[in-house]
Every structure is written in C-alpha cells, then in structure tokens.
N, C-alpha and C. Protein backbone atom coordinates (compact mmCIF):
# COMPACT_ATOMS: atom_id res chain seq x y z
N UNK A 1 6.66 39.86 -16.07
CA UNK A 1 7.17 38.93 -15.10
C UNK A 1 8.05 37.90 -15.81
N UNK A 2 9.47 37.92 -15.30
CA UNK A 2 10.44 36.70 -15.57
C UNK A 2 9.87 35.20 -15.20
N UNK A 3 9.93 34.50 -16.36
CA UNK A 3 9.74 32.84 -15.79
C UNK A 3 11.09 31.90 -15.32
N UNK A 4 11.00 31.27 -14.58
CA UNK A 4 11.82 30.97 -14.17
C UNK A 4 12.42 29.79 -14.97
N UNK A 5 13.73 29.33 -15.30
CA UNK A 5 13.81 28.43 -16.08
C UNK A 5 14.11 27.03 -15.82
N UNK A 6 13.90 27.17 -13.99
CA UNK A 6 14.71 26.05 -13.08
C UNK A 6 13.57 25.02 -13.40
N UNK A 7 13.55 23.23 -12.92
CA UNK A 7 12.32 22.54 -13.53
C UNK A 7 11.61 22.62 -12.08
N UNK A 8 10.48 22.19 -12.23
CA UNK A 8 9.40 22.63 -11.97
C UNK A 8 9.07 21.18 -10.40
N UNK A 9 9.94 20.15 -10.99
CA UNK A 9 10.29 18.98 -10.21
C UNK A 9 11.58 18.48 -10.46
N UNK A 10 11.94 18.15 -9.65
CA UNK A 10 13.52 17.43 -9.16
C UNK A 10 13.30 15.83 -9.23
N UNK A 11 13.84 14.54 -9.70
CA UNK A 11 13.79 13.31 -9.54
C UNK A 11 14.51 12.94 -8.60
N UNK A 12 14.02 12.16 -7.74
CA UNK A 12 14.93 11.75 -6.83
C UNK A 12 14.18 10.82 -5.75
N UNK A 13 15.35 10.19 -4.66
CA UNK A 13 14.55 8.59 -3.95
C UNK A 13 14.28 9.47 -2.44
N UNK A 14 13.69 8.27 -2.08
CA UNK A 14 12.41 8.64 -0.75
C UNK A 14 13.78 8.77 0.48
N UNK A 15 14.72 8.35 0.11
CA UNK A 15 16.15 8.47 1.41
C UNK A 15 16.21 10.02 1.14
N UNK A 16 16.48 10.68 -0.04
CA UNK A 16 17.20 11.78 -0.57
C UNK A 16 15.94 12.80 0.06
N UNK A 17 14.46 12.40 -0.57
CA UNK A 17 13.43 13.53 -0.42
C UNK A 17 13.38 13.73 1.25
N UNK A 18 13.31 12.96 2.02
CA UNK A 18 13.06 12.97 3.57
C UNK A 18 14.14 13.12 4.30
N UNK A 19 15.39 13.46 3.75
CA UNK A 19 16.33 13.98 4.26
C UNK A 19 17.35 12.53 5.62
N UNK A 20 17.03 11.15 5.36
CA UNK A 20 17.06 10.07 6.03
C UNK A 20 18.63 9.80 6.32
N UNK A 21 19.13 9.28 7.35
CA UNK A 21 20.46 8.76 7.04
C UNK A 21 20.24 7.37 6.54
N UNK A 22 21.55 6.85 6.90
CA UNK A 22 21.03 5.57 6.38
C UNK A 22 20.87 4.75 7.51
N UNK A 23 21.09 4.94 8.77
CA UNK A 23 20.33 4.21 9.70
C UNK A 23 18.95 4.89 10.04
N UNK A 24 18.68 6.12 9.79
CA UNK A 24 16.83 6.14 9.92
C UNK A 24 15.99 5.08 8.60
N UNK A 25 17.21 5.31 7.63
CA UNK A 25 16.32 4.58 6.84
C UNK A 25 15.86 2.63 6.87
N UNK A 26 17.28 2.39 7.76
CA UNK A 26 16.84 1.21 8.17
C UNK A 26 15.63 1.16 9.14
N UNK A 27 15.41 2.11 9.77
CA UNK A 27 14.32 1.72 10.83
C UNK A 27 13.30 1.50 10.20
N UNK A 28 12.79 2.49 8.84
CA UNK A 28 11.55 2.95 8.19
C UNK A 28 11.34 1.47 7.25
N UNK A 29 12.46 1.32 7.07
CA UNK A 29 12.38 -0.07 6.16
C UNK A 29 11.75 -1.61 7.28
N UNK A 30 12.48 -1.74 8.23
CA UNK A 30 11.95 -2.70 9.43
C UNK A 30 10.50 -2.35 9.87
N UNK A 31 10.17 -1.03 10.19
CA UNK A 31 9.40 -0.77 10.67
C UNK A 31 7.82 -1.24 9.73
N UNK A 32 8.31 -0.97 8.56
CA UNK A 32 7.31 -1.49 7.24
C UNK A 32 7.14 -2.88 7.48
N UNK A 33 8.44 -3.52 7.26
CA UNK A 33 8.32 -5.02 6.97
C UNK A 33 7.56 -5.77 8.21
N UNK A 34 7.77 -5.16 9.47
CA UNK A 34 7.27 -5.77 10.80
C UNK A 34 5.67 -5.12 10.72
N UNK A 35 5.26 -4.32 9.94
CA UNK A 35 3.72 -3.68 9.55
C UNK A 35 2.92 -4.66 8.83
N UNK A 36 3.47 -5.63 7.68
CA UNK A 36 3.00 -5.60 6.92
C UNK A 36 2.86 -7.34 7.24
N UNK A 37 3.72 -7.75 8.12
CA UNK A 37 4.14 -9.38 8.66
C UNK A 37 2.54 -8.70 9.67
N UNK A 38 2.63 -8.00 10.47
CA UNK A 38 1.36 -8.32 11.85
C UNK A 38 0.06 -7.80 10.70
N UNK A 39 -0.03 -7.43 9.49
CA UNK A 39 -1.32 -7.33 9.02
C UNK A 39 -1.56 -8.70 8.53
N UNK A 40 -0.72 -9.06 7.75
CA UNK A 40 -0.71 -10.47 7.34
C UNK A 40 -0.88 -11.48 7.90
N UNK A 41 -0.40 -11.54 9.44
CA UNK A 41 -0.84 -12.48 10.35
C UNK A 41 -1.98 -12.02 11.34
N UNK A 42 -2.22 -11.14 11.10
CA UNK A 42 -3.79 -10.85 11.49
C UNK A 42 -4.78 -11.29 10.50
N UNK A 43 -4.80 -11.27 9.36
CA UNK A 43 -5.38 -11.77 8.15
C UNK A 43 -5.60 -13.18 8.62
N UNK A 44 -4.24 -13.44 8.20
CA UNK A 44 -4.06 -15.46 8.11
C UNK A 44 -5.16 -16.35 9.00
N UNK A 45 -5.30 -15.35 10.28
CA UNK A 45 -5.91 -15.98 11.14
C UNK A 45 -7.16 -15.82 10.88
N UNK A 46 -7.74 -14.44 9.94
CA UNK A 46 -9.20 -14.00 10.26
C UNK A 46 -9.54 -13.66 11.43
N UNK A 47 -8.85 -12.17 11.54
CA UNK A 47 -9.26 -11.67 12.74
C UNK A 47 -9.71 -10.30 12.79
N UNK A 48 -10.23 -9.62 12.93
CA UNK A 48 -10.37 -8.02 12.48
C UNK A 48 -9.42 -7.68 13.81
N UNK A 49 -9.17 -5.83 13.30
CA UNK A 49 -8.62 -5.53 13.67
C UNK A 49 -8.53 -5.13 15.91
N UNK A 50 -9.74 -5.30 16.23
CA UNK A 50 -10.69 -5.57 17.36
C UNK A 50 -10.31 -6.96 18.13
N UNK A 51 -10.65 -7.96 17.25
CA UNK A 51 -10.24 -9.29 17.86
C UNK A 51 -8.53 -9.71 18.33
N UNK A 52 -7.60 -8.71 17.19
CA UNK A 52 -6.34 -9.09 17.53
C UNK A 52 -6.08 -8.41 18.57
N UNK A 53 -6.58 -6.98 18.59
CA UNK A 53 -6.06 -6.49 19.88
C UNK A 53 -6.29 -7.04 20.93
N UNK A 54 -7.75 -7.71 21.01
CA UNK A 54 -7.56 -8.10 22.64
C UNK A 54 -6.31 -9.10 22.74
N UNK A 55 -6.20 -10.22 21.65
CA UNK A 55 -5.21 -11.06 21.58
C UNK A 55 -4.02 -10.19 22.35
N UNK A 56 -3.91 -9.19 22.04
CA UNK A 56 -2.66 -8.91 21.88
C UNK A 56 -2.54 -7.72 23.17
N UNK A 57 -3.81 -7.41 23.55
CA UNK A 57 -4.14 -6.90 25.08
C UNK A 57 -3.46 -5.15 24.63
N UNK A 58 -3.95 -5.10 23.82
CA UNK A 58 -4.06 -3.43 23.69
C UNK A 58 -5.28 -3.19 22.57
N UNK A 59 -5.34 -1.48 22.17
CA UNK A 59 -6.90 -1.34 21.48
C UNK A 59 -6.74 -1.25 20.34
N UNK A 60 -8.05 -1.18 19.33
CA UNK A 60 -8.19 -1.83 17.79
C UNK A 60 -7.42 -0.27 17.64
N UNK A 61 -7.14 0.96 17.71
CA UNK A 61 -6.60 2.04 17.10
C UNK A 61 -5.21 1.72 17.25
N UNK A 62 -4.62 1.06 18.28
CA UNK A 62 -3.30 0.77 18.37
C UNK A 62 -2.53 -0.51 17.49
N UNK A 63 -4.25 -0.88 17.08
CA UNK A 63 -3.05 -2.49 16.23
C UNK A 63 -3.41 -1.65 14.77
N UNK A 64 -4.52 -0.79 14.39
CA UNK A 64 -3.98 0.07 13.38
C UNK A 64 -2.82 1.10 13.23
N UNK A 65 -2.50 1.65 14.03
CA UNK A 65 -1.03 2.28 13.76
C UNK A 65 0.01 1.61 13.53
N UNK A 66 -0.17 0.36 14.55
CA UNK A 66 1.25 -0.62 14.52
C UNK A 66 0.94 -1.61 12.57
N UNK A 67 0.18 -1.51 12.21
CA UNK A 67 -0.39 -1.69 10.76
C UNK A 67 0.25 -0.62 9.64
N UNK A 68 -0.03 0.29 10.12
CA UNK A 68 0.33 1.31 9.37
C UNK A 68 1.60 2.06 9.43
N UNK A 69 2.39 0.97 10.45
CA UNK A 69 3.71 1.58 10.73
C UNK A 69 4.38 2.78 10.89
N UNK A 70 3.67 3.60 12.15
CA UNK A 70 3.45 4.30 12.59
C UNK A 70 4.60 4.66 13.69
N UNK A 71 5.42 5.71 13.35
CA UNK A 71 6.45 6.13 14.52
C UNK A 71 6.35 6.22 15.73
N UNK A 72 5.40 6.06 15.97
CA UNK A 72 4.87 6.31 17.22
C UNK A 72 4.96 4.66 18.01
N UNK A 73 4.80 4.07 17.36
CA UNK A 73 5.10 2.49 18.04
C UNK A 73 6.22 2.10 17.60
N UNK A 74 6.72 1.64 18.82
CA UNK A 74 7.96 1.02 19.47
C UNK A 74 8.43 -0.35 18.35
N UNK A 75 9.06 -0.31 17.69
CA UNK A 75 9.52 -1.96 16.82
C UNK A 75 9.39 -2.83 17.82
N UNK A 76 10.21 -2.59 19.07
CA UNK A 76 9.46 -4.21 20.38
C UNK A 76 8.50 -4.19 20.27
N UNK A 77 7.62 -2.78 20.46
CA UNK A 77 5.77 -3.19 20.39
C UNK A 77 5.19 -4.20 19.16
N UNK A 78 5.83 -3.78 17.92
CA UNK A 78 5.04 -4.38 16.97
C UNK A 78 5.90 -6.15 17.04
N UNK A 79 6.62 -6.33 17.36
CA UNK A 79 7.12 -7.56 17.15
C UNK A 79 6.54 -8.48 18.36
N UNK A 80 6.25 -7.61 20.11
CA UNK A 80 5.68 -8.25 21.10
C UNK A 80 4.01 -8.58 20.61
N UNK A 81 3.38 -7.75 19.91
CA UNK A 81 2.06 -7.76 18.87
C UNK A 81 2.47 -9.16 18.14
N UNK A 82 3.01 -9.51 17.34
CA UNK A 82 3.42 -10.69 16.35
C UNK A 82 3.71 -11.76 16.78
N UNK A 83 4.32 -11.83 18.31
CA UNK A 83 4.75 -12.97 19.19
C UNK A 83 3.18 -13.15 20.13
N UNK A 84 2.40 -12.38 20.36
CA UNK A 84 0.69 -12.37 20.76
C UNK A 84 -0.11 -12.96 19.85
N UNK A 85 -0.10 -12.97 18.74
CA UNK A 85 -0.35 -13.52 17.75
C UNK A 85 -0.15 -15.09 17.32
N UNK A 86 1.26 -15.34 17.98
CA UNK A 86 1.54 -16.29 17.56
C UNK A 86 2.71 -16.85 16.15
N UNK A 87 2.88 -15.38 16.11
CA UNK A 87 4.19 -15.32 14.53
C UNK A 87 5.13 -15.93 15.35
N UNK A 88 6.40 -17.19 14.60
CA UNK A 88 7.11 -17.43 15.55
C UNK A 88 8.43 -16.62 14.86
N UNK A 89 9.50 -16.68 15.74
CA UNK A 89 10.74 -15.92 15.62
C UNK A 89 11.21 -16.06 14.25
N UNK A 90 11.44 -17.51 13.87
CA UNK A 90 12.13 -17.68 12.04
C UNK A 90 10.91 -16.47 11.58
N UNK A 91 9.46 -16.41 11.51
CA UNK A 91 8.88 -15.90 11.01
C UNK A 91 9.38 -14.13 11.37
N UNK A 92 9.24 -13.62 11.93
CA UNK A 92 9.39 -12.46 12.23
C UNK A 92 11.22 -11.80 11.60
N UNK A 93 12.14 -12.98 11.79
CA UNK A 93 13.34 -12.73 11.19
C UNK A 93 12.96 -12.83 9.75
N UNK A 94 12.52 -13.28 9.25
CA UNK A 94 11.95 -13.47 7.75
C UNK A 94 11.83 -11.89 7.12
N UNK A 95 10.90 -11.64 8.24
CA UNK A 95 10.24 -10.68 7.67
C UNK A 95 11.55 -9.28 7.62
N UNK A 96 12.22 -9.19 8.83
CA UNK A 96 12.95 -7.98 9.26
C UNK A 96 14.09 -8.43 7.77
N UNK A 97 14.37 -9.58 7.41
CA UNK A 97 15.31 -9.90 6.26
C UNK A 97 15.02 -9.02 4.99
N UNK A 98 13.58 -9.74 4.84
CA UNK A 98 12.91 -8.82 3.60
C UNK A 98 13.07 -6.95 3.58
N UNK A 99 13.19 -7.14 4.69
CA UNK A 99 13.40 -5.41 4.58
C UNK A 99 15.22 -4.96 3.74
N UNK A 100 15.91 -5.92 4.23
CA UNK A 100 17.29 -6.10 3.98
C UNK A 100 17.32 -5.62 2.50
C-alpha cells in the first residue's frame, strides 16, 4: 500500500474552515459578543439561569441557547433578553463593538 504524501492537516482560520462569507461571519461574531454581554449580565446580577428567564418571560433552556449563541435565536431575541435584564443600549453597543 502507497502512503500518501499530502499532510495529514491543513492550517487555517475558522472563516476559511466553515466555509463563511464575510457577512456570515459578522453575524457569528455579534452573535458571540451579544452571548457573552447576556451571560455576564445575568451573572452581574446573580441570577441563575431560571430566574432570568422569567425576567425575561421565556424558559431557562432558551436563555441557555441565547448563552451559547445559538443560531437558532434571533440577535433581536438576544438583545430584547439584555434590554429585560436591564443592559442599557451604550451597553449592548459596547458589546456588538467588541465584536468589531
């Protein structure tokens, strides 16, 4: 049996491996930064993940996806989540910046 001499792994970035344009990749990037602002302000407050939802009038599996930045939720969802909360707008632009 011939071995092959091609390598075995390719180097390369998470745009290139997932095949992304560069506006999906803006979403994936927002979509993080607006994940990681509603965990953080779920934190800040001391709230588990149970208590924010009612805050926020949907269920503890839904404020984990919107956590985990999850395609499946809407960027209005997670930012109407953050404004339930109480994140105010400079805050939430903050965050969509950081993705920048």
């Amino acid at each position: 049996m011939k071995r092959s001499k091609k390598p075995t792994w390719v180097e390369t970035d998470v745009e290139e491996l997932l095949q992304l344009s560069a506006e999906d990749l803006v979403i994936v990037e927002f979509r993080a930064a607006l994940a990681v602002a509603l965990q953080r302000a779920r934190k800040r407050r001391k709230l588990t993940q149970q208590e924010a939802a009612e805050r926020i009038g949907t269920s503890q599996a839904q404020v984990s996806k919107m956590e985990a930045g999850q395609s499946s939720i809407t960027l209005d969802r997670i930012i109407r989540a953050l404004a339930a909360l109480g994140v105010s707008r400079p805050t939430i632009v903050k965050a969509l910046g950081s993705a920048a």
